[in-house]
PDB file of N, CA and C in Angstrom:
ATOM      1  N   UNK A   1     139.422  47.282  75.967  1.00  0.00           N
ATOM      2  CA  UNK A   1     139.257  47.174  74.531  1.00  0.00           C
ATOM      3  C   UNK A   1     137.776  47.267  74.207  1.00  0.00           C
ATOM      4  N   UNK A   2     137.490  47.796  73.371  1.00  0.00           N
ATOM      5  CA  UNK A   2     135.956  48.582  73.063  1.00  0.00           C
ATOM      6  C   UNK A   2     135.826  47.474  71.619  1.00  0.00           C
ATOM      7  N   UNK A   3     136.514  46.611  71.344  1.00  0.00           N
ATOM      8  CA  UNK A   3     135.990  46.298  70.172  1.00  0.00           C
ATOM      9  C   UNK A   3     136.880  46.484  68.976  1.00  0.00           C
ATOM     10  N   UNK A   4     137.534  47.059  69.129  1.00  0.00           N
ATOM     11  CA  UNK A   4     138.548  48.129  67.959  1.00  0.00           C
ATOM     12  C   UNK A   4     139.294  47.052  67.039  1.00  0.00           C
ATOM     13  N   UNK A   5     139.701  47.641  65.830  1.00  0.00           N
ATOM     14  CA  UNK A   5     140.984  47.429  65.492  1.00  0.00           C
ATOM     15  C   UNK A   5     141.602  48.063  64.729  1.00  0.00           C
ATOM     16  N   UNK A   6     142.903  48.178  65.524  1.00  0.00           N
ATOM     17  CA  UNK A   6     143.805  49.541  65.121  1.00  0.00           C
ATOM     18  C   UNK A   6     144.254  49.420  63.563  1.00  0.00           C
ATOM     19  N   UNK A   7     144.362  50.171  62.382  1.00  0.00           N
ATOM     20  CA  UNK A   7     144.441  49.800  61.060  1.00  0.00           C
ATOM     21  C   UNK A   7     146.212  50.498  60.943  1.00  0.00           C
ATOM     22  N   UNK A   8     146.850  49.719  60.473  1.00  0.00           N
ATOM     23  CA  UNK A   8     148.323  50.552  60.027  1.00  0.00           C
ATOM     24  C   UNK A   8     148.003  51.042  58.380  1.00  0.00           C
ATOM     25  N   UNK A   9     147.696  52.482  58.145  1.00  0.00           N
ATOM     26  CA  UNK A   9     147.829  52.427  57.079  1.00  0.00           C
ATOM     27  C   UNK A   9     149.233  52.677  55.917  1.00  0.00           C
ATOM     28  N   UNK A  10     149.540  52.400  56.783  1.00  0.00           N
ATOM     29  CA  UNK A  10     151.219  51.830  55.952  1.00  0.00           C
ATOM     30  C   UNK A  10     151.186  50.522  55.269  1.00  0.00           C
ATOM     31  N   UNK A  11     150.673  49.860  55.682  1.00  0.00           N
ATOM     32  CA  UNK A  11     150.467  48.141  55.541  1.00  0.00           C
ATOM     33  C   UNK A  11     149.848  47.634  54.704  1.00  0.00           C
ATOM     34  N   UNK A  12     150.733  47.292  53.661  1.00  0.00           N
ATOM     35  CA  UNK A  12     149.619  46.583  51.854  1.00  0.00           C
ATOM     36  C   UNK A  12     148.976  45.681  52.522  1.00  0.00           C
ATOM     37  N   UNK A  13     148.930  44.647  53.606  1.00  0.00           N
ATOM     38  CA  UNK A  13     148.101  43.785  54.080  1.00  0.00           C
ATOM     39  C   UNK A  13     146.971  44.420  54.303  1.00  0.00           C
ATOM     40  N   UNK A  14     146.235  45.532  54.796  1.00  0.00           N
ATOM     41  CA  UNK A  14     145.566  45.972  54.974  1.00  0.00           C
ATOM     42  C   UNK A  14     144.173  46.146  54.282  1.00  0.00           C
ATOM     43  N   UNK A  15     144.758  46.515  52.839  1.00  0.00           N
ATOM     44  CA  UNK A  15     143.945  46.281  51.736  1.00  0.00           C
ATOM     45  C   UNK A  15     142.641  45.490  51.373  1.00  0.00           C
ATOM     46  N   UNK A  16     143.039  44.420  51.802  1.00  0.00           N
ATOM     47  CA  UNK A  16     142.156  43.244  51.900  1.00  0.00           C
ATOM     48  C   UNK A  16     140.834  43.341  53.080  1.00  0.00           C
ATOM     49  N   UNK A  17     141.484  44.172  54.234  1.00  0.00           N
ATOM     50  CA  UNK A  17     140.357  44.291  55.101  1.00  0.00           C
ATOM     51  C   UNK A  17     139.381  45.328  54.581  1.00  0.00           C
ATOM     52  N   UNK A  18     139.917  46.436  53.896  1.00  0.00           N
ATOM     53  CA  UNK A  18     138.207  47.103  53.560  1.00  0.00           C
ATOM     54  C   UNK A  18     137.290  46.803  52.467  1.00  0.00           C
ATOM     55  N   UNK A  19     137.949  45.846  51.854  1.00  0.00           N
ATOM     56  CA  UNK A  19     137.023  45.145  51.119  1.00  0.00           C
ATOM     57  C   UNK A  19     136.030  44.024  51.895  1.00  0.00           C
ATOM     58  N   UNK A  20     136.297  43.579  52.889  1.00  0.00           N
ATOM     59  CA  UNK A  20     135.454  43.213  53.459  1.00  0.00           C
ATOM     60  C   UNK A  20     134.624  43.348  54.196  1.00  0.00           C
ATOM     61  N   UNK A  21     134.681  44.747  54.563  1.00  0.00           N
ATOM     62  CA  UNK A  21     134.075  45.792  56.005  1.00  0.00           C
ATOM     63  C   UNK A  21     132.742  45.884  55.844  1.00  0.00           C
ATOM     64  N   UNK A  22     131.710  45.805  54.870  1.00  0.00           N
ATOM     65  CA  UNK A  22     130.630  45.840  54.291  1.00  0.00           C
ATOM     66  C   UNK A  22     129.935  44.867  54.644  1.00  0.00           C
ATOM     67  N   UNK A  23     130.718  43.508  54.511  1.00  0.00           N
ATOM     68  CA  UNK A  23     129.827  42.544  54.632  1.00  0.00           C
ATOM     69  C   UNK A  23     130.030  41.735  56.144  1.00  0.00           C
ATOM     70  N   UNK A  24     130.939  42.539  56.569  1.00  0.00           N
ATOM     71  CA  UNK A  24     131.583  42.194  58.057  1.00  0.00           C
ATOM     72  C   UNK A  24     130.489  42.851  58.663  1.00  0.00           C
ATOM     73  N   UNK A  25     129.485  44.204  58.417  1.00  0.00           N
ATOM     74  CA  UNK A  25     129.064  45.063  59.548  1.00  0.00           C
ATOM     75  C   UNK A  25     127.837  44.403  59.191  1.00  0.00           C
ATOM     76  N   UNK A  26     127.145  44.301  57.909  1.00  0.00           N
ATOM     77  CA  UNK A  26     125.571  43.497  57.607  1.00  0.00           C
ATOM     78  C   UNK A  26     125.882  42.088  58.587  1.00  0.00           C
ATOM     79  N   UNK A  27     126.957  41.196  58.797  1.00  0.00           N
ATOM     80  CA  UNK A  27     126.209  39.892  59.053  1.00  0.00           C
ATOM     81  C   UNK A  27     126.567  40.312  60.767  1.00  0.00           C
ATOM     82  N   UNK A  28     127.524  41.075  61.340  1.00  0.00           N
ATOM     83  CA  UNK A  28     127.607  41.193  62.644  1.00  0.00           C
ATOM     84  C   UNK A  28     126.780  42.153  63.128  1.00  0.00           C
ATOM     85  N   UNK A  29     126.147  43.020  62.688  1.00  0.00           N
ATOM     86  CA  UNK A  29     124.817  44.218  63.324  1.00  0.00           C
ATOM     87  C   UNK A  29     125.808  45.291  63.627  1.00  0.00           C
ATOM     88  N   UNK A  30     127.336  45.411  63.747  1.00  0.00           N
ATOM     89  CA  UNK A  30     128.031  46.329  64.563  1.00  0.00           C
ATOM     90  C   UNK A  30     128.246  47.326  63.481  1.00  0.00           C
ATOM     91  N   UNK A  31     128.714  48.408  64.188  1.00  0.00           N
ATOM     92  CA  UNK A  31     129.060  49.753  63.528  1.00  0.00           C
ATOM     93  C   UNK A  31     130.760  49.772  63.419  1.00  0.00           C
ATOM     94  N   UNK A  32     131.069  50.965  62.195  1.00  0.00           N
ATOM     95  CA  UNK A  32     132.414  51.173  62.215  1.00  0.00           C
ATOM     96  C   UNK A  32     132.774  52.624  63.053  1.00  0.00           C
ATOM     97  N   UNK A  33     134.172  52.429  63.441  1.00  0.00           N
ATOM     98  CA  UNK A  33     134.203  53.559  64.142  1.00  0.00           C
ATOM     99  C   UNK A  33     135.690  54.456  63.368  1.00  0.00           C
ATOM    100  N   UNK A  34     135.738  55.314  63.251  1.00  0.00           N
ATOM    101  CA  UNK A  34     136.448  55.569  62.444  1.00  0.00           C
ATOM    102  C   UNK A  34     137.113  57.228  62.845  1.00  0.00           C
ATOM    103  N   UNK A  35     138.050  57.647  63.482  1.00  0.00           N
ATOM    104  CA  UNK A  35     138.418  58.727  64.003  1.00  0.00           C
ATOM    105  C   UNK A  35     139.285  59.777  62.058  1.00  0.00           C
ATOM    106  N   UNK A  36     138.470  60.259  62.080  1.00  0.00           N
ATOM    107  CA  UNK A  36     139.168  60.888  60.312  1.00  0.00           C
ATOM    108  C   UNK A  36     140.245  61.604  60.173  1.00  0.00           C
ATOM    109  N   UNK A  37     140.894  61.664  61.648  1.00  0.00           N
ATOM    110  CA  UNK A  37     142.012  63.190  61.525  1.00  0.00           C
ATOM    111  C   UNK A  37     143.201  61.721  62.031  1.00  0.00           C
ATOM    112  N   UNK A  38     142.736  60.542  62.189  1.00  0.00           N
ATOM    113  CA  UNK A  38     143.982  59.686  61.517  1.00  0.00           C
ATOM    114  C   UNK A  38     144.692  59.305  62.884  1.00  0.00           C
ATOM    115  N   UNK A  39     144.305  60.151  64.040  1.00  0.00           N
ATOM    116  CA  UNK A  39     145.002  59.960  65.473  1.00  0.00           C
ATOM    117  C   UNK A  39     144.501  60.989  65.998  1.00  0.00           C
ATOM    118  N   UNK A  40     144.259  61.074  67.771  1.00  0.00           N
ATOM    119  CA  UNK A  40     143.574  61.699  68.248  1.00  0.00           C
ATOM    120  C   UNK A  40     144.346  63.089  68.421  1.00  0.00           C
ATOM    121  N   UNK A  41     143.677  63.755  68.938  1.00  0.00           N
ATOM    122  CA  UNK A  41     143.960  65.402  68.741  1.00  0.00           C
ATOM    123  C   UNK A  41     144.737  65.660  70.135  1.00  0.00           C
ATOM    124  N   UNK A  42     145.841  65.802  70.062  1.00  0.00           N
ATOM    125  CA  UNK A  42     147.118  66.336  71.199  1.00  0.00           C
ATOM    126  C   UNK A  42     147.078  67.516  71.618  1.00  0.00           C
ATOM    127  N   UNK A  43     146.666  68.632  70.586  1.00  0.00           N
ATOM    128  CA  UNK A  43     146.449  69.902  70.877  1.00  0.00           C
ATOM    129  C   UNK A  43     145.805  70.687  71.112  1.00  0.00           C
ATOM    130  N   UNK A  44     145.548  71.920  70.900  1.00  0.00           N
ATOM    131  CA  UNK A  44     144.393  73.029  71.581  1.00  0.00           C
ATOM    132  C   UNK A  44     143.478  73.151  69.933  1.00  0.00           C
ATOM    133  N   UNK A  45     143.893  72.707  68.856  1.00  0.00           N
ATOM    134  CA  UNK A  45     142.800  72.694  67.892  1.00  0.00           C
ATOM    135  C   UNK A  45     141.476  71.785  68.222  1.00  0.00           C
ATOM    136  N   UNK A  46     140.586  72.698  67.448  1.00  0.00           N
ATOM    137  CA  UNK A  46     138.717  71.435  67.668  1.00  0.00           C
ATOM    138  C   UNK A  46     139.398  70.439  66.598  1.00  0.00           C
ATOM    139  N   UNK A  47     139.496  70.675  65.490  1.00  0.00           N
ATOM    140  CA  UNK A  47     140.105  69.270  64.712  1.00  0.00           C
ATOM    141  C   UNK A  47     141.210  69.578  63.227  1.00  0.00           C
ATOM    142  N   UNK A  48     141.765  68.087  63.610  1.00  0.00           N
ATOM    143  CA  UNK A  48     143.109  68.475  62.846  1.00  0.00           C
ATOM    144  C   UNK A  48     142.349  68.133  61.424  1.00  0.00           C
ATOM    145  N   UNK A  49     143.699  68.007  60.238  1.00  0.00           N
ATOM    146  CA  UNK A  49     143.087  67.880  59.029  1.00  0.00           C
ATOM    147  C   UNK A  49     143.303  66.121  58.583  1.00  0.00           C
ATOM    148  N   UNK A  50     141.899  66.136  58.216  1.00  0.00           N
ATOM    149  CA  UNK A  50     141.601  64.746  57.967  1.00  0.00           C
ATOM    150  C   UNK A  50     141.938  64.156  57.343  1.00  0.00           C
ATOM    151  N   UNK A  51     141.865  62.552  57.089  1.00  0.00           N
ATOM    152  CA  UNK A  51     142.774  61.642  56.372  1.00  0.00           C
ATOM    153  C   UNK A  51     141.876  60.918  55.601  1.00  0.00           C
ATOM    154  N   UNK A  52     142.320  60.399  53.941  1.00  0.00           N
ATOM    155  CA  UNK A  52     140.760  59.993  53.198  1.00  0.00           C
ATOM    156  C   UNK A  52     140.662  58.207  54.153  1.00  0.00           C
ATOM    157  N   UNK A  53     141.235  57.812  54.695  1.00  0.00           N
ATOM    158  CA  UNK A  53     140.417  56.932  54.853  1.00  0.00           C
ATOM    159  C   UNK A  53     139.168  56.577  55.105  1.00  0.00           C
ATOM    160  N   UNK A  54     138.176  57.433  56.105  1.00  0.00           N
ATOM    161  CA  UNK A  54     137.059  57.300  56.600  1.00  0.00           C
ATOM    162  C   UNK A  54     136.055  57.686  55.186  1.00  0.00           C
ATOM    163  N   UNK A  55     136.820  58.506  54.050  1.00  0.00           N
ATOM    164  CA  UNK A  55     135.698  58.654  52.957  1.00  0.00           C
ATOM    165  C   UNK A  55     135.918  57.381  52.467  1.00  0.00           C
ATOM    166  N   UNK A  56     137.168  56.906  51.874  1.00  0.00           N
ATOM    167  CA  UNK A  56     137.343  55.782  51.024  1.00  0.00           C
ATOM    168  C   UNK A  56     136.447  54.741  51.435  1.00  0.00           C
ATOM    169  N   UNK A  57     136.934  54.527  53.043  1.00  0.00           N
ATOM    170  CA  UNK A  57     136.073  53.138  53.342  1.00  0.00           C
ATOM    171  C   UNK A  57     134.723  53.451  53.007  1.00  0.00           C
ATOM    172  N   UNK A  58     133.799  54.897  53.644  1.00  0.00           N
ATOM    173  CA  UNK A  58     132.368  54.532  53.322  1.00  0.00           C
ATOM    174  C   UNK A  58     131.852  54.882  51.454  1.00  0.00           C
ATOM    175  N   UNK A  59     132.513  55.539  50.859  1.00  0.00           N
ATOM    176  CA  UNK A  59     132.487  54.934  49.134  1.00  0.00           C
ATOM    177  C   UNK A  59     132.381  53.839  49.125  1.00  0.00           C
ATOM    178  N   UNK A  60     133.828  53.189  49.285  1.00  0.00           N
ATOM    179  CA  UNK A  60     133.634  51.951  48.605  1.00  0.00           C
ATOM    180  C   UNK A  60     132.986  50.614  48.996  1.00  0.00           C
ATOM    181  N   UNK A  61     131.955  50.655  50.163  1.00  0.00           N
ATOM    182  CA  UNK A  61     131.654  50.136  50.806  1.00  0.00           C
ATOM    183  C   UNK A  61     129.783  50.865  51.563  1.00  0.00           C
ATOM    184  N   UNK A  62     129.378  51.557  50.492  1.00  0.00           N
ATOM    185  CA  UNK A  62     128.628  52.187  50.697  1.00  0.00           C
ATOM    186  C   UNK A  62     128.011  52.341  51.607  1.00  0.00           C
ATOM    187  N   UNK A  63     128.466  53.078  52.490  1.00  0.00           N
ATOM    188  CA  UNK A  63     127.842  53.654  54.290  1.00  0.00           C
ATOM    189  C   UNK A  63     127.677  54.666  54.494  1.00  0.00           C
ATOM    190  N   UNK A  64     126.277  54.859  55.222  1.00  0.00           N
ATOM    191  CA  UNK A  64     126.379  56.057  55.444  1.00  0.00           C
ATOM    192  C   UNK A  64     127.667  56.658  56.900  1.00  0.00           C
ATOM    193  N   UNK A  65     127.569  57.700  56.879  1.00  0.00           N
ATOM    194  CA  UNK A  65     128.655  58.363  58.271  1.00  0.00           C
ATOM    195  C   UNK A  65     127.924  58.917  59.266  1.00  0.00           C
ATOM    196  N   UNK A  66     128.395  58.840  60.620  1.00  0.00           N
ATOM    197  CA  UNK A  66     127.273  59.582  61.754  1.00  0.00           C
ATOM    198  C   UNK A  66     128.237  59.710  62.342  1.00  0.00           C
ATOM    199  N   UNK A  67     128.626  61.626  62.206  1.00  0.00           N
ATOM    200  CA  UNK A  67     129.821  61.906  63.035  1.00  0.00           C
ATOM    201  C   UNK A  67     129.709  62.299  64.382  1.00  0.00           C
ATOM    202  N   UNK A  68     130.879  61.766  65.141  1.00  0.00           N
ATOM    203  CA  UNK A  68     130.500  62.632  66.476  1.00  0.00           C
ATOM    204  C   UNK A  68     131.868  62.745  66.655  1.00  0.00           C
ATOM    205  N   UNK A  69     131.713  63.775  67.695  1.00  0.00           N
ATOM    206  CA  UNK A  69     132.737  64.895  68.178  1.00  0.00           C
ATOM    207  C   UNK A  69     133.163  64.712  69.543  1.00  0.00           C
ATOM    208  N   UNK A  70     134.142  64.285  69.817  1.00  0.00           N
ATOM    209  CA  UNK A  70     134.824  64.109  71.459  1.00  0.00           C
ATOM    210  C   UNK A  70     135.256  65.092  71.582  1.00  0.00           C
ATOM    211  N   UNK A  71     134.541  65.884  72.528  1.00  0.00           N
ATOM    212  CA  UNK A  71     134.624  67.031  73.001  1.00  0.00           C
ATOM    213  C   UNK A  71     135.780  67.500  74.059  1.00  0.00           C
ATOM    214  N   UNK A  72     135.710  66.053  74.747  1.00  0.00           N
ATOM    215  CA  UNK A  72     136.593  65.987  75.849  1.00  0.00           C
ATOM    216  C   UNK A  72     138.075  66.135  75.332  1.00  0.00           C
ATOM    217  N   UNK A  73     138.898  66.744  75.872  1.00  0.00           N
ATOM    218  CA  UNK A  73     140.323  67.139  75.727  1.00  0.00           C
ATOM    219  C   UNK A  73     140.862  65.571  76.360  1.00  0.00           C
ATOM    220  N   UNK A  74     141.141  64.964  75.353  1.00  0.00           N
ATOM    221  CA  UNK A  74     141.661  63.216  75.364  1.00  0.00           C
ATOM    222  C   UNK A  74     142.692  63.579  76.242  1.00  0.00           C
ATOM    223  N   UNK A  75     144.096  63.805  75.942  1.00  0.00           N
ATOM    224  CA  UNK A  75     145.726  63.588  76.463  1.00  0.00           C
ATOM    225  C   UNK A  75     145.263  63.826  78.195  1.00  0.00           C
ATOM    226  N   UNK A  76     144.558  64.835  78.516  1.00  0.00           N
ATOM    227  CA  UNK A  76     143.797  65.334  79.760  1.00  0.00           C
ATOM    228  C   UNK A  76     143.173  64.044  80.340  1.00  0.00           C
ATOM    229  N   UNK A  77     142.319  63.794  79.804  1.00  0.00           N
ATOM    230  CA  UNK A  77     141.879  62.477  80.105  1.00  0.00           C
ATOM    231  C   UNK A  77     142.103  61.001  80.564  1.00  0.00           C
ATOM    232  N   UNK A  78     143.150  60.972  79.580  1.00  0.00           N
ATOM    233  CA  UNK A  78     144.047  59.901  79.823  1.00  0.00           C
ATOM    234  C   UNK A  78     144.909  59.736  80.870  1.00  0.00           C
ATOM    235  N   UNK A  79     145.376  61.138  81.083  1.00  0.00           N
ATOM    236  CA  UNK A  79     146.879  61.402  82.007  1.00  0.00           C
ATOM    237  C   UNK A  79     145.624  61.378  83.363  1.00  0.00           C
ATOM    238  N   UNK A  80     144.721  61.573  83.717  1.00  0.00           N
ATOM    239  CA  UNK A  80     143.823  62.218  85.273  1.00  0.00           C
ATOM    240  C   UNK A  80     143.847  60.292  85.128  1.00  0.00           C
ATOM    241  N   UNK A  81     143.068  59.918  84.345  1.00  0.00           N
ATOM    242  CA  UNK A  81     143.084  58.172  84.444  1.00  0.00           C
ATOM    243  C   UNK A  81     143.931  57.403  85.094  1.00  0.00           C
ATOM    244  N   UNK A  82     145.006  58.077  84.198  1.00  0.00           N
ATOM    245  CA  UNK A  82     146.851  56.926  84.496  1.00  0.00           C
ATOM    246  C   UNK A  82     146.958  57.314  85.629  1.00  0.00           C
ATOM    247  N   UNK A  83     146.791  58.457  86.175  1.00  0.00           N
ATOM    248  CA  UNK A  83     147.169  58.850  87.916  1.00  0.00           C
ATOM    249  C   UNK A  83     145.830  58.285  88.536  1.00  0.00           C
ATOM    250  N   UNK A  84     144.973  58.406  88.251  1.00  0.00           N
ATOM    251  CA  UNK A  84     143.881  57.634  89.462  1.00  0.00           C
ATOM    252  C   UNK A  84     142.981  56.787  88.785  1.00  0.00           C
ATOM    253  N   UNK A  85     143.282  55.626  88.877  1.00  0.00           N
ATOM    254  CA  UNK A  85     142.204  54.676  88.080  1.00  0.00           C
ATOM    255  C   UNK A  85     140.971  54.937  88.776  1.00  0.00           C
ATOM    256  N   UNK A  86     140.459  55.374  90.081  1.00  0.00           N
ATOM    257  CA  UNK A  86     139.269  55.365  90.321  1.00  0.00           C
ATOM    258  C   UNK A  86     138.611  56.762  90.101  1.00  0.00           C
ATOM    259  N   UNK A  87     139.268  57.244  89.395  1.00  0.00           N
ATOM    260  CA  UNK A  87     138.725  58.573  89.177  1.00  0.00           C
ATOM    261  C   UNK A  87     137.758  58.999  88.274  1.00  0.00           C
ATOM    262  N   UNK A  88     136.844  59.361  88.759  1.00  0.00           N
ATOM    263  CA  UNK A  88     135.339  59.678  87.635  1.00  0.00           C
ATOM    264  C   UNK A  88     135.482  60.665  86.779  1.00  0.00           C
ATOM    265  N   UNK A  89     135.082  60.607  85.365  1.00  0.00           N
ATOM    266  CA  UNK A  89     136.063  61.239  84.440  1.00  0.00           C
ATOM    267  C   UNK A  89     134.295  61.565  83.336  1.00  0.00           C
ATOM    268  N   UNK A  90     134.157  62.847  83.199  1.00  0.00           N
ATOM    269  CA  UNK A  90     132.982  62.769  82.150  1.00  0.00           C
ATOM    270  C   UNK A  90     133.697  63.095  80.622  1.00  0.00           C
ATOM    271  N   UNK A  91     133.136  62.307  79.820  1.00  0.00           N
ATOM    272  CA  UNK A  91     133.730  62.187  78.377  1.00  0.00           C
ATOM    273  C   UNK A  91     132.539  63.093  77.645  1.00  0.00           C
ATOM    274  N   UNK A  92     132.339  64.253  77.290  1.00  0.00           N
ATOM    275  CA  UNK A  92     131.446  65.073  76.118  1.00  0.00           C
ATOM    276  C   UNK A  92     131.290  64.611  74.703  1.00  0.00           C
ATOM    277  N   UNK A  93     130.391  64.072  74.562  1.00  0.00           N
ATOM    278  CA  UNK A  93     130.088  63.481  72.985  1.00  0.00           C
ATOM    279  C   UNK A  93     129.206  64.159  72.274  1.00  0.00           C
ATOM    280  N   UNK A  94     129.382  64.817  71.042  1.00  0.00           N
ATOM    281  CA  UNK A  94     128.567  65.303  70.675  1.00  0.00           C
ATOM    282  C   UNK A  94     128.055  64.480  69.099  1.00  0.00           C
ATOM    283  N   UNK A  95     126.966  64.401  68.971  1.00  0.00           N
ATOM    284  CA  UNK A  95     126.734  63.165  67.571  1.00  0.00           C
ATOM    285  C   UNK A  95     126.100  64.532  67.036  1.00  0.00           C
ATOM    286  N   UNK A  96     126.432  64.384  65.565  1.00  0.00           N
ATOM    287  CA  UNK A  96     126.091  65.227  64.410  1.00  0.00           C
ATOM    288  C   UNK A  96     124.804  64.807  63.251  1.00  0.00           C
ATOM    289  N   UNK A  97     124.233  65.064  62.084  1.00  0.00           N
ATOM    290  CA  UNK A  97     123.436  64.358  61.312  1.00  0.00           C
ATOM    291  C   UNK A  97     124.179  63.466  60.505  1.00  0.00           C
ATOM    292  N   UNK A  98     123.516  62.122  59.861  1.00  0.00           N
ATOM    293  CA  UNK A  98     123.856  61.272  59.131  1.00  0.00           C
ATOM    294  C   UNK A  98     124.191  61.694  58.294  1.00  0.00           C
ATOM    295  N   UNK A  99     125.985  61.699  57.646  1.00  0.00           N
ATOM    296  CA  UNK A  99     126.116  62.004  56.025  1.00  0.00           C
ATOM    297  C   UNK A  99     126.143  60.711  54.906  1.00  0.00           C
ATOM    298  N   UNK A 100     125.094  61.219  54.074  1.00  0.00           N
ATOM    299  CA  UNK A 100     125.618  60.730  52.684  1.00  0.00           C
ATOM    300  C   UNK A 100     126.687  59.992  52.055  1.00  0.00           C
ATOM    301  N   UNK A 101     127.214  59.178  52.249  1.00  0.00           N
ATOM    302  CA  UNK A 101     128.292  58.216  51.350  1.00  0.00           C
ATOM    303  C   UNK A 101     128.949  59.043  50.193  1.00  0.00           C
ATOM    304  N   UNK A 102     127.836  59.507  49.382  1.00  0.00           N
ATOM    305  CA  UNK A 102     127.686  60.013  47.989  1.00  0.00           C
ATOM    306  C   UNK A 102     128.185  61.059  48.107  1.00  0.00           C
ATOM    307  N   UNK A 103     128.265  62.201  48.868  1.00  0.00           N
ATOM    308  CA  UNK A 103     128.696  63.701  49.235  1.00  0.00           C
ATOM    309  C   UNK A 103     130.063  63.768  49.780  1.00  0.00           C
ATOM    310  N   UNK A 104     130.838  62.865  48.567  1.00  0.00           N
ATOM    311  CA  UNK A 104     132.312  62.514  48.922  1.00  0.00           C
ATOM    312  C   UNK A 104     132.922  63.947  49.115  1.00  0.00           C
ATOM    313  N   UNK A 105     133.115  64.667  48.304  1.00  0.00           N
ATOM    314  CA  UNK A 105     133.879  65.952  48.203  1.00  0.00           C
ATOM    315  C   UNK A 105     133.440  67.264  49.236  1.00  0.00           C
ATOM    316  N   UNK A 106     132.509  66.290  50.285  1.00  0.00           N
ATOM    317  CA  UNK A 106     132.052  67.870  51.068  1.00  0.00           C
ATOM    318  C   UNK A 106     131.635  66.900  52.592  1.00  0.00           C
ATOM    319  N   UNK A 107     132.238  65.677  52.674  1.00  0.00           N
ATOM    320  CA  UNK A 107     132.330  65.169  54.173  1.00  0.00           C
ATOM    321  C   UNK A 107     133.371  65.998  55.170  1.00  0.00           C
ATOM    322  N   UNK A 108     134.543  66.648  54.858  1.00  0.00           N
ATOM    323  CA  UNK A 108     135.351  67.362  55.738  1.00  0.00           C
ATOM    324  C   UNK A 108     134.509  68.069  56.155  1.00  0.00           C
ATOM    325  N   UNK A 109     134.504  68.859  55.092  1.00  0.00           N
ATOM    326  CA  UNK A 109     133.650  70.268  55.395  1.00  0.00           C
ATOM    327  C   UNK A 109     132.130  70.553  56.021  1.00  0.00           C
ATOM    328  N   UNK A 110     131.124  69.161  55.598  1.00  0.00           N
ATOM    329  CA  UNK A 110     130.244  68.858  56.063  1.00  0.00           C
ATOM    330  C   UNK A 110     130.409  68.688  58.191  1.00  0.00           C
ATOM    331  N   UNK A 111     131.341  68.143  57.925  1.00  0.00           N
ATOM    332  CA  UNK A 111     131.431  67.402  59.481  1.00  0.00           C
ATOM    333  C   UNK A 111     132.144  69.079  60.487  1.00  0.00           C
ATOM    334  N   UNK A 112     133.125  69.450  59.566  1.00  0.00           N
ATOM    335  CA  UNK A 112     133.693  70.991  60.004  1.00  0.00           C
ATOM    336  C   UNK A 112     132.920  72.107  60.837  1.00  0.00           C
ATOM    337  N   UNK A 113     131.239  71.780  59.221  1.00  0.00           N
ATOM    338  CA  UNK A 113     130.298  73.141  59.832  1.00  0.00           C
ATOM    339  C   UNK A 113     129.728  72.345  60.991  1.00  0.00           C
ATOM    340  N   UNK A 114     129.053  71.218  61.040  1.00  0.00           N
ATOM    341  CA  UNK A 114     128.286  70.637  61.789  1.00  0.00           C
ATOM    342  C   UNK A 114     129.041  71.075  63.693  1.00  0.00           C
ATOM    343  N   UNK A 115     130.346  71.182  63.678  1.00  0.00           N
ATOM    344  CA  UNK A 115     131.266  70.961  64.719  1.00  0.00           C
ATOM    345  C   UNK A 115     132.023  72.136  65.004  1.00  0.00           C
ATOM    346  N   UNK A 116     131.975  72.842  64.373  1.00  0.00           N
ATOM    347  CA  UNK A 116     133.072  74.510  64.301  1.00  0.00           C
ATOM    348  C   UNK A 116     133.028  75.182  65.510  1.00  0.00           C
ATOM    349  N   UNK A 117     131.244  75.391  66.205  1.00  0.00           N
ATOM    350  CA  UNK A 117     130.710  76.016  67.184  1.00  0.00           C
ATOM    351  C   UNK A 117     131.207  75.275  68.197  1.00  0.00           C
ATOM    352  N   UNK A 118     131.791  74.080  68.468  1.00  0.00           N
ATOM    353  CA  UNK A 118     131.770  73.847  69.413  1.00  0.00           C
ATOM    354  C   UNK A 118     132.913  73.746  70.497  1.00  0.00           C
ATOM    355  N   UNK A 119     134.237  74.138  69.842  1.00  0.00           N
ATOM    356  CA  UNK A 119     135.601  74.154  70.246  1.00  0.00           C
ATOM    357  C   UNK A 119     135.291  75.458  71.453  1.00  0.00           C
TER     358      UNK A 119
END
């Protein structure tokens, strides 16, 4: 466990947590992590189509975004793992420039060009 917590966004309980996410990350120093295509990528696409949560939360909660790109083919990853726990496994990360909070209507697309080249 890295820290996480998994969000159901099905769940009216939920609600309540991103109103607090703001003042959760100022008094703990930690970052949010936030995957935007909603669940990880199963297939041979670079990335699926994204889900507004990752804009909503940093609107309403004014943050900036610092995207990065798991390069690594996950399901691949996982499955070489589950068969050999001692198996050395390199994960490709690629981090992008800081977006804007404010540049609601052009974070897909922002994060898209930043990442297109690299599939």
């Amino acid at each position: 466990n890295a820290g996480g917590i998994l969000l159901d966004r099905e769940n009216s309980q939920m609600s309540g947590f991103f109103s607090d996410i703001k003042r959760a990350v100022k008094e703990s120093g930690y970052s949010i992590f936030i995957f935007p295509e909603g669940t990880r990528n199963k297939g041979e696409d670079a990335l699926l189509e994204f889900k507004e949560g990752a804009r909503i939360i940093a609107l309403k909660n004014r943050l900036p975004m610092l995207p990065i790109y798991i390069r690594t083919h996950t399901d691949k990853a996982l499955g070489n793992s589950l068969n050999d726990k001692d198996m050395e496994q390199t994960i490709e990360m690629v981090i992008g420039d800081l977006i804007d909070y404010r540049k609601k209507g052009d974070l897909e697309k922002l994060y898209r060009e930043t990442f297109s080249d690299l599939h």
